[in-house]
Protein backbone atom coordinates (compact mmCIF):
# COMPACT_ATOMS: atom_id res chain seq x y z
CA UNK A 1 -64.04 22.41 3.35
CA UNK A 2 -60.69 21.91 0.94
CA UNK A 3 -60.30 18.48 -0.25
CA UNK A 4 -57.40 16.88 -1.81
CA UNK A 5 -56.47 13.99 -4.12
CA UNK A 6 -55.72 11.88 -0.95
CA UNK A 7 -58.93 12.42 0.28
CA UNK A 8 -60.50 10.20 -2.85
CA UNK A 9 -61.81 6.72 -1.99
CA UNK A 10 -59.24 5.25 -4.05
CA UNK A 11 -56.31 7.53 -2.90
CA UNK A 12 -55.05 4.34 -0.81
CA UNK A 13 -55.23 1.77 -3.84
CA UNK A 14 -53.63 4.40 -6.14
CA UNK A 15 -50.48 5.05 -3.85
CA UNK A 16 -49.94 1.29 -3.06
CA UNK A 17 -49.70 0.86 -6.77
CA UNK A 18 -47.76 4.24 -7.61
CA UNK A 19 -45.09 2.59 -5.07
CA UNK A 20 -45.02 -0.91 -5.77
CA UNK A 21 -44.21 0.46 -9.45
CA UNK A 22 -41.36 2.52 -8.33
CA UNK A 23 -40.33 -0.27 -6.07
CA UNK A 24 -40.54 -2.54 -9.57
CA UNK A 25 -38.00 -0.22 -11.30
CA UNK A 26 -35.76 0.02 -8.37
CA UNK A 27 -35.27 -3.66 -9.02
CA UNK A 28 -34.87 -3.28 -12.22
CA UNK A 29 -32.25 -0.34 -12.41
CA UNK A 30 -30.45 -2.00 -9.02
CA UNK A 31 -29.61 -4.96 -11.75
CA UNK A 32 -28.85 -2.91 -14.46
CA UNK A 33 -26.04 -0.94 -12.57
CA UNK A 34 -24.72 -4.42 -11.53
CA UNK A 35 -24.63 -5.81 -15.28
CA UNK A 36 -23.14 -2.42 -16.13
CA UNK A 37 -20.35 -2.90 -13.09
CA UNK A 38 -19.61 -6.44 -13.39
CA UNK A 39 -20.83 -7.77 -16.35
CA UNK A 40 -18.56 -9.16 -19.36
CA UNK A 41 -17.81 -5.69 -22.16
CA UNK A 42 -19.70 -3.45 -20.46
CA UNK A 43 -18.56 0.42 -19.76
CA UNK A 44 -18.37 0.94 -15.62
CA UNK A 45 -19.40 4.54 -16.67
CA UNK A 46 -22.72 3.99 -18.04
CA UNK A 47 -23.84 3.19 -14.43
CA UNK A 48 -24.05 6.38 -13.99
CA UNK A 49 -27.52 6.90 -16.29
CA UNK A 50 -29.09 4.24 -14.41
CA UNK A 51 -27.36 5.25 -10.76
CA UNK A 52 -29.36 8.91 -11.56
CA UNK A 53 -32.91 7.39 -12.00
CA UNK A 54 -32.58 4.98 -9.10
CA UNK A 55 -32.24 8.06 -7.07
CA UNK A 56 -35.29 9.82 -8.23
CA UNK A 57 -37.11 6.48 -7.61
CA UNK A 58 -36.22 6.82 -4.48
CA UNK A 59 -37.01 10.20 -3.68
CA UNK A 60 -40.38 9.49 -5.17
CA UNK A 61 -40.68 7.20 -2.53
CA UNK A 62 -40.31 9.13 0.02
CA UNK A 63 -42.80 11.26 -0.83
CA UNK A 64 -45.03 8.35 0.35
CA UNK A 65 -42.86 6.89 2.70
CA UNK A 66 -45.39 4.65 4.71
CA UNK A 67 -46.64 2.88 1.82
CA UNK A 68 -43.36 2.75 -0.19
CA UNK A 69 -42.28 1.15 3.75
CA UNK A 70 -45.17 -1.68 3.13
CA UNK A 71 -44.23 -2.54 -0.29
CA UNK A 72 -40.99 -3.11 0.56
CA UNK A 73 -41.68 -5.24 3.70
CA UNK A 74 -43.64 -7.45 1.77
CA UNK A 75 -41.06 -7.65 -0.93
CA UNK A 76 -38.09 -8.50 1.86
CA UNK A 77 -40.33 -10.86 3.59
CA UNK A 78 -41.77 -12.84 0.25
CA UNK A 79 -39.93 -11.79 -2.65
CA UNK A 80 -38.04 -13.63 -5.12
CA UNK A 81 -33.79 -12.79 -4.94
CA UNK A 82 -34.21 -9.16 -7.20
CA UNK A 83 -37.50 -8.31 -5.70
CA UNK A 84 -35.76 -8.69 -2.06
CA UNK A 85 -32.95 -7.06 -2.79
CA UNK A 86 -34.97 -3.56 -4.17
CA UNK A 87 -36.63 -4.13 -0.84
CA UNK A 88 -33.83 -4.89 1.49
CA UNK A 89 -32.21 -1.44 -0.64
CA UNK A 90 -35.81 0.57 -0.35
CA UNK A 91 -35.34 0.01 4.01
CA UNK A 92 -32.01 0.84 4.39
CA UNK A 93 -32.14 3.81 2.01
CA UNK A 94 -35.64 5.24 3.88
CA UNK A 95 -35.51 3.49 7.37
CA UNK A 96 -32.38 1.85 7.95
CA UNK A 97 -33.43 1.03 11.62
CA UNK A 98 -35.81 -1.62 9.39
CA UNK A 99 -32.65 -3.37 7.71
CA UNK A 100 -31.08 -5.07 10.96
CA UNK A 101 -30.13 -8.45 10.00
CA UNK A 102 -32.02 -9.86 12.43
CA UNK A 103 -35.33 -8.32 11.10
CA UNK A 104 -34.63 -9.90 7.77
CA UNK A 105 -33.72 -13.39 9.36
CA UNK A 106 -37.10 -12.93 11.19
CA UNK A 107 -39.11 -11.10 8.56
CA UNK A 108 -37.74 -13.87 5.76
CA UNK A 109 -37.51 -16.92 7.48
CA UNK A 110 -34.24 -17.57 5.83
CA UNK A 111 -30.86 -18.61 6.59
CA UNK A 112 -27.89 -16.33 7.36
CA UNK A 113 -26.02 -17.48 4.51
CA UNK A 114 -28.78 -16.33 2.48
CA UNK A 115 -29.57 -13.01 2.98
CA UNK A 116 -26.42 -11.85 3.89
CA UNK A 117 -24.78 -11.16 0.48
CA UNK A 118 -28.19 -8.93 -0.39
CA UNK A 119 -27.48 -7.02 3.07
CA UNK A 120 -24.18 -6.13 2.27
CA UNK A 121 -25.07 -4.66 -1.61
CA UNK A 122 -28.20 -2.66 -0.64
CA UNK A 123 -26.50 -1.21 2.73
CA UNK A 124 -23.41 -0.79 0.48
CA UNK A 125 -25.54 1.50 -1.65
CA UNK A 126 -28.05 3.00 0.14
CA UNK A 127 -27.77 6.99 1.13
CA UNK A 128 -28.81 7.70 4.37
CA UNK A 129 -26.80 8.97 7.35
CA UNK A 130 -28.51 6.68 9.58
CA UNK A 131 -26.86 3.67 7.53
CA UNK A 132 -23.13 4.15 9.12
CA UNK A 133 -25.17 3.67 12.95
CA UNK A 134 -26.98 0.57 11.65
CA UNK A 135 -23.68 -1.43 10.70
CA UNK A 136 -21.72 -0.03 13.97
CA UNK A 137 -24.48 -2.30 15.76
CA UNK A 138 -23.83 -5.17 13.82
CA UNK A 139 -20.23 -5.05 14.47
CA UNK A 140 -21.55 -6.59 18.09
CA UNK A 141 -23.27 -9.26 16.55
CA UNK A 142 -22.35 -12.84 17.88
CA UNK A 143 -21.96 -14.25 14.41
CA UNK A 144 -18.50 -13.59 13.06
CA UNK A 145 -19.78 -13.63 9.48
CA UNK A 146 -22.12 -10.45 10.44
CA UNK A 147 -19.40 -8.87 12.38
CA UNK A 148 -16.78 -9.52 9.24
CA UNK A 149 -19.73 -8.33 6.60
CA UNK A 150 -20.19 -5.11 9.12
CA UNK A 151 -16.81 -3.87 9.17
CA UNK A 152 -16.59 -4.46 5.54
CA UNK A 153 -19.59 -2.23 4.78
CA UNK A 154 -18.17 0.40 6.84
CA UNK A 155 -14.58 0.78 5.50
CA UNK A 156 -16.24 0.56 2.21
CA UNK A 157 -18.46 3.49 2.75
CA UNK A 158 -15.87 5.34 4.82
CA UNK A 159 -18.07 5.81 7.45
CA UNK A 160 -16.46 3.48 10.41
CA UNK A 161 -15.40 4.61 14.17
CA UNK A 162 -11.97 3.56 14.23
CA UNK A 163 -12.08 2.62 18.34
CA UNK A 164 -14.79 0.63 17.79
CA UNK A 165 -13.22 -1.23 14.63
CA UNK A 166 -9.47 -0.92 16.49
CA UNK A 167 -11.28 -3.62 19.17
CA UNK A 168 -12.41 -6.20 16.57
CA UNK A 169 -8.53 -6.23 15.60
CA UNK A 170 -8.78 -8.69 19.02
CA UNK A 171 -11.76 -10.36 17.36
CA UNK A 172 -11.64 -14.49 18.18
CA UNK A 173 -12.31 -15.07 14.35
CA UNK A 174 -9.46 -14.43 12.03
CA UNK A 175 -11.73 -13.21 9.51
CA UNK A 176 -13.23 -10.46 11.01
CA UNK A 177 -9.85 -9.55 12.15
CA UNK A 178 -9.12 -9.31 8.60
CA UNK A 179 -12.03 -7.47 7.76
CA UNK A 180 -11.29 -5.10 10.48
CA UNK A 181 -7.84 -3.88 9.06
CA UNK A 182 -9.18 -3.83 6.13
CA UNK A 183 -11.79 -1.06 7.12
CA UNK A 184 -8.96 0.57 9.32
CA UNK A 185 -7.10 0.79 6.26
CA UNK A 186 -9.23 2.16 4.09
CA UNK A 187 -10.47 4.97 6.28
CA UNK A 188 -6.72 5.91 6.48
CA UNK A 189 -6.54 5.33 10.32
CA UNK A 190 -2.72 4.51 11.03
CA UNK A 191 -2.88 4.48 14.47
CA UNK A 192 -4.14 0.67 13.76
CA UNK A 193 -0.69 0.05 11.39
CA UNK A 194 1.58 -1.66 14.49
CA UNK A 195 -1.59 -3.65 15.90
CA UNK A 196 -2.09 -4.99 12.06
CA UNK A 197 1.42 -5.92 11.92
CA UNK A 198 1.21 -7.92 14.98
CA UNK A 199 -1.39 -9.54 13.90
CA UNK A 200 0.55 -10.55 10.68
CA UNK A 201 3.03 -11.39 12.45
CA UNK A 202 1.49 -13.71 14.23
CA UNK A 203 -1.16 -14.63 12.25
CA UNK A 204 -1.77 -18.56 10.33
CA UNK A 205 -1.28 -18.25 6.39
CA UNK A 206 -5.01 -19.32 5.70
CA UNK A 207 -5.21 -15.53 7.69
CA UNK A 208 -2.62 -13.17 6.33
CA UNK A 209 -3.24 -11.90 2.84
CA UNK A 210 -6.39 -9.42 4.21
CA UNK A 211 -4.15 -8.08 7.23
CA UNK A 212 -0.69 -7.78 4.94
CA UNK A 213 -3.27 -5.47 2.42
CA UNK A 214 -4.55 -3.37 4.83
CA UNK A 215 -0.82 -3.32 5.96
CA UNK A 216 0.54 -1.87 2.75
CA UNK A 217 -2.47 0.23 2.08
CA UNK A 218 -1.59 1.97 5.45
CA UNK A 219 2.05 2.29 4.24
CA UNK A 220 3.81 -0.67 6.22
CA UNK A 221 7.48 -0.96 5.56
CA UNK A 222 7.01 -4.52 7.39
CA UNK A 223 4.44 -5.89 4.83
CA UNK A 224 6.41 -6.59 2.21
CA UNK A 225 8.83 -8.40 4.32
CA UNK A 226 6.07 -10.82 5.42
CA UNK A 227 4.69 -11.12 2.25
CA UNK A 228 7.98 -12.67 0.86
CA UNK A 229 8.43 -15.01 4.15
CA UNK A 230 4.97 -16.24 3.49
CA UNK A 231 5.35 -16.88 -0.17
CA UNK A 232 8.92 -18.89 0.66
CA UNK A 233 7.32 -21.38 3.24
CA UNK A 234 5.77 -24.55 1.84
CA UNK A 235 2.64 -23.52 1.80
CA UNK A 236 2.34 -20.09 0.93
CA UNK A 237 -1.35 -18.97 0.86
CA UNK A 238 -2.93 -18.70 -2.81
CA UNK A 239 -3.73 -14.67 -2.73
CA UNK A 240 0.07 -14.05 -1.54
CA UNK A 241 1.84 -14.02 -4.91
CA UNK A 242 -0.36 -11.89 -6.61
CA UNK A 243 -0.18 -8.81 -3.49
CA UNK A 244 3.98 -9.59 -3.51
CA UNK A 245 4.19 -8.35 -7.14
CA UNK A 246 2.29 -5.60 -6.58
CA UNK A 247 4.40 -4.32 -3.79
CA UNK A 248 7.79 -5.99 -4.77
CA UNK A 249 10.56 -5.67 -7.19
CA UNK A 250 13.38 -7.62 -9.19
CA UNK A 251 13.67 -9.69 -6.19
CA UNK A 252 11.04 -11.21 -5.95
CA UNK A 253 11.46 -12.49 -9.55
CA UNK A 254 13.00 -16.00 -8.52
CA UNK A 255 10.36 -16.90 -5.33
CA UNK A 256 7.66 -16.28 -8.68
CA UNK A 257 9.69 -18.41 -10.68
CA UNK A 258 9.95 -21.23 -7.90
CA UNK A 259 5.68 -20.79 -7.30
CA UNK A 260 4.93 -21.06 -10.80
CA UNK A 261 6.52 -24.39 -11.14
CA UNK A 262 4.32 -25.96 -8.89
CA UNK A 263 1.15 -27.06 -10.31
CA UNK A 264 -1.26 -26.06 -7.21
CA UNK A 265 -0.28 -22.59 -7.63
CA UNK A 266 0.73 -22.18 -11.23
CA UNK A 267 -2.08 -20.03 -12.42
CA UNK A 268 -1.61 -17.24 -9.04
CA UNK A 269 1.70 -16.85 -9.80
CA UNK A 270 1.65 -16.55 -13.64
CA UNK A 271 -0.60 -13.83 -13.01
CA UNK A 272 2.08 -12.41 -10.52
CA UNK A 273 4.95 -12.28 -13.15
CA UNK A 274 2.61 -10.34 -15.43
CA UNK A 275 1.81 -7.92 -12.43
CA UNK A 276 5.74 -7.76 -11.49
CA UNK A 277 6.02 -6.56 -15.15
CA UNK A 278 10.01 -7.63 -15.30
CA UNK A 279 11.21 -8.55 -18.67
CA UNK A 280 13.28 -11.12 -17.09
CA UNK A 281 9.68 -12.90 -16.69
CA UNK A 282 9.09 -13.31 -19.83
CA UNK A 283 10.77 -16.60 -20.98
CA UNK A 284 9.55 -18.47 -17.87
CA UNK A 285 5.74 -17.40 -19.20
CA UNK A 286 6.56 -18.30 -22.61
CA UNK A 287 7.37 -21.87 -21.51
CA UNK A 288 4.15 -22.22 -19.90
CA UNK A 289 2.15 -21.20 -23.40
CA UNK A 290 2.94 -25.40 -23.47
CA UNK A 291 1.62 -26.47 -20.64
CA UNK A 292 -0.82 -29.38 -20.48
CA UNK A 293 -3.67 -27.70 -18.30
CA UNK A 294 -5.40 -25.28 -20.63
CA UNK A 295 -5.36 -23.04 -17.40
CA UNK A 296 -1.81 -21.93 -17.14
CA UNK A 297 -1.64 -21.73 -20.73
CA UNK A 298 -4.22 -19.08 -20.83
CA UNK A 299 -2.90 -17.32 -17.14
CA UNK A 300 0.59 -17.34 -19.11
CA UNK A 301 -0.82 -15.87 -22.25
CA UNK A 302 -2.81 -12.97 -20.05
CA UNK A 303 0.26 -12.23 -17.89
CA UNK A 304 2.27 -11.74 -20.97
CA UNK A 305 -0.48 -9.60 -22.92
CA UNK A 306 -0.53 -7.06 -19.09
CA UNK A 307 3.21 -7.19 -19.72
CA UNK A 308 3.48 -6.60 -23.22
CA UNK A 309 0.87 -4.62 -24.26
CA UNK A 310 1.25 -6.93 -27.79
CA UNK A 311 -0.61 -5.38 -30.76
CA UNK A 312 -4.13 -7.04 -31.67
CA UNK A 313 -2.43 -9.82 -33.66
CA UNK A 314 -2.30 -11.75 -30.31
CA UNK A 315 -6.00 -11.50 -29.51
CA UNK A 316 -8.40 -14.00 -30.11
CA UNK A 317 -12.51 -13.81 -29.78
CA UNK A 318 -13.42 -16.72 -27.62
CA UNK A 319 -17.37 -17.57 -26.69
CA UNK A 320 -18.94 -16.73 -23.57
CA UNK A 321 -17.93 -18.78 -20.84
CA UNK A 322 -20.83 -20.93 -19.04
CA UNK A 323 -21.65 -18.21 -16.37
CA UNK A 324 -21.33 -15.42 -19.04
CA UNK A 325 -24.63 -14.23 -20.82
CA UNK A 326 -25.30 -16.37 -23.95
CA UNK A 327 -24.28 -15.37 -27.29
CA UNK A 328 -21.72 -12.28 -25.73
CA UNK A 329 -18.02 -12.77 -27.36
CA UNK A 330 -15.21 -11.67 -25.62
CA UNK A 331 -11.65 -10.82 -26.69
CA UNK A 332 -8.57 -12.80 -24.55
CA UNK A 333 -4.89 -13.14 -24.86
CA UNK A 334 -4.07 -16.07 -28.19
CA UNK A 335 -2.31 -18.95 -26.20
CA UNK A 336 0.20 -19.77 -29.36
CA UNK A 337 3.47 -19.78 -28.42
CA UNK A 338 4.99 -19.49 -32.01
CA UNK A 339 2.87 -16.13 -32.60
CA UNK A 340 4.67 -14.86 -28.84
CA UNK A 341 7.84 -15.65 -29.23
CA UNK A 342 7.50 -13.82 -33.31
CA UNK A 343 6.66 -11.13 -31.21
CA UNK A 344 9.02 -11.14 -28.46
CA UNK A 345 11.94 -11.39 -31.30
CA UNK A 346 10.54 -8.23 -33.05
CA UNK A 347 9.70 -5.97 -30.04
CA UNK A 348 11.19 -7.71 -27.05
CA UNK A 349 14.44 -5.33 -27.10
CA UNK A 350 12.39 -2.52 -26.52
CA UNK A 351 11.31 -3.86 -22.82
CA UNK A 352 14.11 -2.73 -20.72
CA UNK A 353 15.12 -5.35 -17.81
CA UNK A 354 15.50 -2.88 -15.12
CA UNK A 355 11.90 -1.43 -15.23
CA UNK A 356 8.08 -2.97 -14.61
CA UNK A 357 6.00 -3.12 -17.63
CA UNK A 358 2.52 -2.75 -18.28
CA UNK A 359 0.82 -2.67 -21.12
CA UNK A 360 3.60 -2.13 -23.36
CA UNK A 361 4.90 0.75 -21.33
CA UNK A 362 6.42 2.12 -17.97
CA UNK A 363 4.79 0.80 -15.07
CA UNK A 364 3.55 4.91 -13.85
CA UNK A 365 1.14 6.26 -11.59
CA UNK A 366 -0.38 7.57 -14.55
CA UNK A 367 -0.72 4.42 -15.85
CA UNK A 368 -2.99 3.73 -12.76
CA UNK A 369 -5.19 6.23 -13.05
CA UNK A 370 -6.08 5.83 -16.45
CA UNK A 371 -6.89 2.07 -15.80
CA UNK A 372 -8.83 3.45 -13.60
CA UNK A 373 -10.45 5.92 -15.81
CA UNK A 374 -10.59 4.14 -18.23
CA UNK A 375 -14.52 3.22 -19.34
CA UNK A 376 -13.44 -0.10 -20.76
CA UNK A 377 -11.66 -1.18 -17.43
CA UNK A 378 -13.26 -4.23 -15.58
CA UNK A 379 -14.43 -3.97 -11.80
CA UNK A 380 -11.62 -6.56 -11.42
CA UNK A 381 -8.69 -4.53 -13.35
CA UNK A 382 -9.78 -1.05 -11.26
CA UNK A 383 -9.33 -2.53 -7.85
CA UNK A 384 -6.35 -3.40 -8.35
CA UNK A 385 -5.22 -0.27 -10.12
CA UNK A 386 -6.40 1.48 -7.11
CA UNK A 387 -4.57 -1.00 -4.85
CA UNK A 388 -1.19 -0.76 -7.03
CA UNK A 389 -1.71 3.87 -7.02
CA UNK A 390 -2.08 3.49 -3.22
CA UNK A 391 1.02 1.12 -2.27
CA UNK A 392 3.10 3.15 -4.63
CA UNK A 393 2.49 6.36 -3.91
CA UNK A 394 2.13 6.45 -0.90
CA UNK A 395 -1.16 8.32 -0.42
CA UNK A 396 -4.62 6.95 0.66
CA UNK A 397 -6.66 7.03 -2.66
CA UNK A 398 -10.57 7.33 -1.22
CA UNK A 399 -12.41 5.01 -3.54
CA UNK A 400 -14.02 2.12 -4.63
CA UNK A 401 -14.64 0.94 -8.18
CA UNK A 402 -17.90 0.05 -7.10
CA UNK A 403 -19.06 3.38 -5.98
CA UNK A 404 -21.60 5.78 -7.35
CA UNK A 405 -19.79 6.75 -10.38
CA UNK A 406 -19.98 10.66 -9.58
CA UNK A 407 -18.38 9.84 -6.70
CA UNK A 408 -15.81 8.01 -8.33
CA UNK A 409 -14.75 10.64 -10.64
CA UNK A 410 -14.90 13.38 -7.82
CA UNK A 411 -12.57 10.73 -5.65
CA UNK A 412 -10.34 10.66 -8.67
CA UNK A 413 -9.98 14.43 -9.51
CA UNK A 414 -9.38 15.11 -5.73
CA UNK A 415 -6.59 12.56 -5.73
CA UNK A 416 -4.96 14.03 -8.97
CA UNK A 417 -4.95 17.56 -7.48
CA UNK A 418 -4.25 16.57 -3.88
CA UNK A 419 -7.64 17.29 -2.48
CA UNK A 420 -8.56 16.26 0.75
CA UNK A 421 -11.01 13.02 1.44
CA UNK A 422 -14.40 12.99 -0.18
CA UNK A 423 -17.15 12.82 2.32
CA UNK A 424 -19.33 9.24 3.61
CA UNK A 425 -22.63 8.40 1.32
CA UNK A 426 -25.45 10.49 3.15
CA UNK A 427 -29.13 11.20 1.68
């Protein structure tokens, strides 16, 4: 009679401890690739290195999928916040039936609030085909905040049935109406483009900045129009500004000038100006260099460094802030107006009026895509590279700049040579 290793007495201790070690580094190397995507000087491309051994981990554990299953259950149920999160990401990328919200509510004993944030990253991640079905259930859920988090996930992997997200668009919750064209949106579905401008037609201000994105991602001609009416009322909401530079032009130079003049909404639309990249902009930021809160001074400074593209004579290293990891410098904009307006006397002439800026140079589709490229580019400064490539070009970019890196690249090659869609995260 043939025996084999799992026929030894300890075969069963061995295994549970093989797996809880691979469940140890998937913890470990699900943390690394979020230092490496979000953290303060880090390079968005060295995720890759740890992206690669996460997924032998994880083939590993299938290999043993029962007992990798019991590890993680007991690491969901009683884990600390890293150890349930390599769990919650172990279940949805081996049995996402086992990663319903409800069975972590039940399994956890926690609040929604909690656990919902770690449901979102893991399913966000996790490659299985059977993760797409698993968030179209949730998008049923009687909690809005579920519903909202579901259609997220699934515009975000590009995996959502546009019927069933077209009926949340008559969600009662304005946020998961938001979420909803959102998802629409970035799955390219423009059938949904006149129900989304209804919708921000309609819609309150708290309610309209998610709705007029997916809007101009889908290629309204509407958007922009209610983008400027909201930012001329009284109480324009705060993420308004910022998407009406991206989209706008020279005309929307004075609503900018009126916003930033207003203390409650100084620092959204100094960052606007910078975005609007109009030479014209550039006295009205140098005035707030002088401004008593330390915050405009600095959103001033930043808007005019995006603008200018000013040599490294107008950088300062500054220490981390308090949420920052101790002891890590970084490099910001120098807040000193005399050194700006030296500059702007020197180099200002070479900033034509007529044309947005960035950088130092012609605001260009190029220009996007090497932002977005670029290694040194922050999570924050790639989103919105990919927003600015898709509302100015036209075209539906497929990616997110918190994606598997491969698949990054291959969405960004495909878009430079006109390729077609890249396909949803599968196992």
């Amino acid at each position: 009679m043939t025996k084999t290793l799992l026929d030894h007495p300890g075969a069963e201790t061995f295994l549970r401890e093989f797996q809880e070690e691979h469940l140890s580094e998937v913890e470990f190397l699900l943390q690394q690739r979020r230092r490496l995507l979000h953290g303060p000087g880090a390079h968005w491309t060295d995720a890759e290195e740890p992206e690669t051994r996460l997924a032998r981990h994880l083939a590993a554990m299938r290999a043993s999928t029962e007992v990798a299953l019991g590890c993680a259950r007991e690491a969901v149920a009683s884990g600390d916040d890293g150890q349930f999160l390599a769990g919650l990401h172990v279940l949805a990328s081996l049995a996402p039936h086992e990663a319903s919200i409800d069975m972590l509510l039940l399994s956890r004993e926690a609040a929604l609030e909690e656990v919902l944030p770690a449901w979102t990253e893991a399913l966000a991640l996790a490659l299985h085909s059977e993760v797409a079905e698993c968030c179209t259930r949730a998008l049923a859920d009687g909690r809005p905040q579920v519903r909202a988090a579901a259609a997220t996930l699934l515009g975000h992997r590009r995996e959502g049935d546009p019927p069933r997200l077209m009926l949340l668009l008559e969600d009662e919750d304005g946020s998961v109406r938001g979420a909803a064209a959102l998802a629409l949106a970035r799955l390219g579905h423009r059938p949904a483009l006149p129900s989304i401008e209804t919708l921000l037609a309609h819609s309150p201000p708290e309610q309209a900045e998610p709705l007029a994105r997916a809007a101009l991602l889908l290629g309204s001609r509407r958007a922009l129009t209610f983008c400027r009416q909201f930012c001329n009322s009284s109480h324009p909401p705060p993420a308004l500004p910022r998407l009406l530079a991206l989209a706008g032009n020279a005309q929307d130079l004075p609503v900018l000038h009126r916003l930033s003049a207003r203390p409650s909404f100084a620092e959204a639309s100094l960052e606007a100006l910078g975005l609007l990249g109009l030479s014209a902009a550039v006295p009205e930021l140098m005035s707030h260099l002088e401004a008593e809160d330390p915050r405009h001074r600095q959103s001033a400074a930043s808007a005019l460094g995006l603008l200018s593209g000013a040599g490294p004579g107008l950088k300062v290293r500054v220490v981390a802030m308090e949420d920052e990891e101790e002891g890590h410098e970084r490099e910001q904009w120098s807040t000193d107006p005399r050194a700006w307006r030296q500059w702007w006397e020197v180099h200002g002439h070479r900033l034509d009026g007529g044309q947005r800026w960035r950088h130092g140079r012609r605001f260009t589709l190029e220009g996007c895509l090497e932002e977005l490229k670029d290694p040194h580019s922050p999570l924050t400064v790639r989103s919105r590279a990919a927003l600015e490539l898709v509302i100015h070009s036209g075209r539906l970019l497929d990616f997110e700049p918190d994606w598997p890196v491969l698949r990054q690249r291959e969405s960004l090659t495909r878009w430079h040579t006109g390729g077609g869609r890249a396909g949803p995260l599968t196992a």
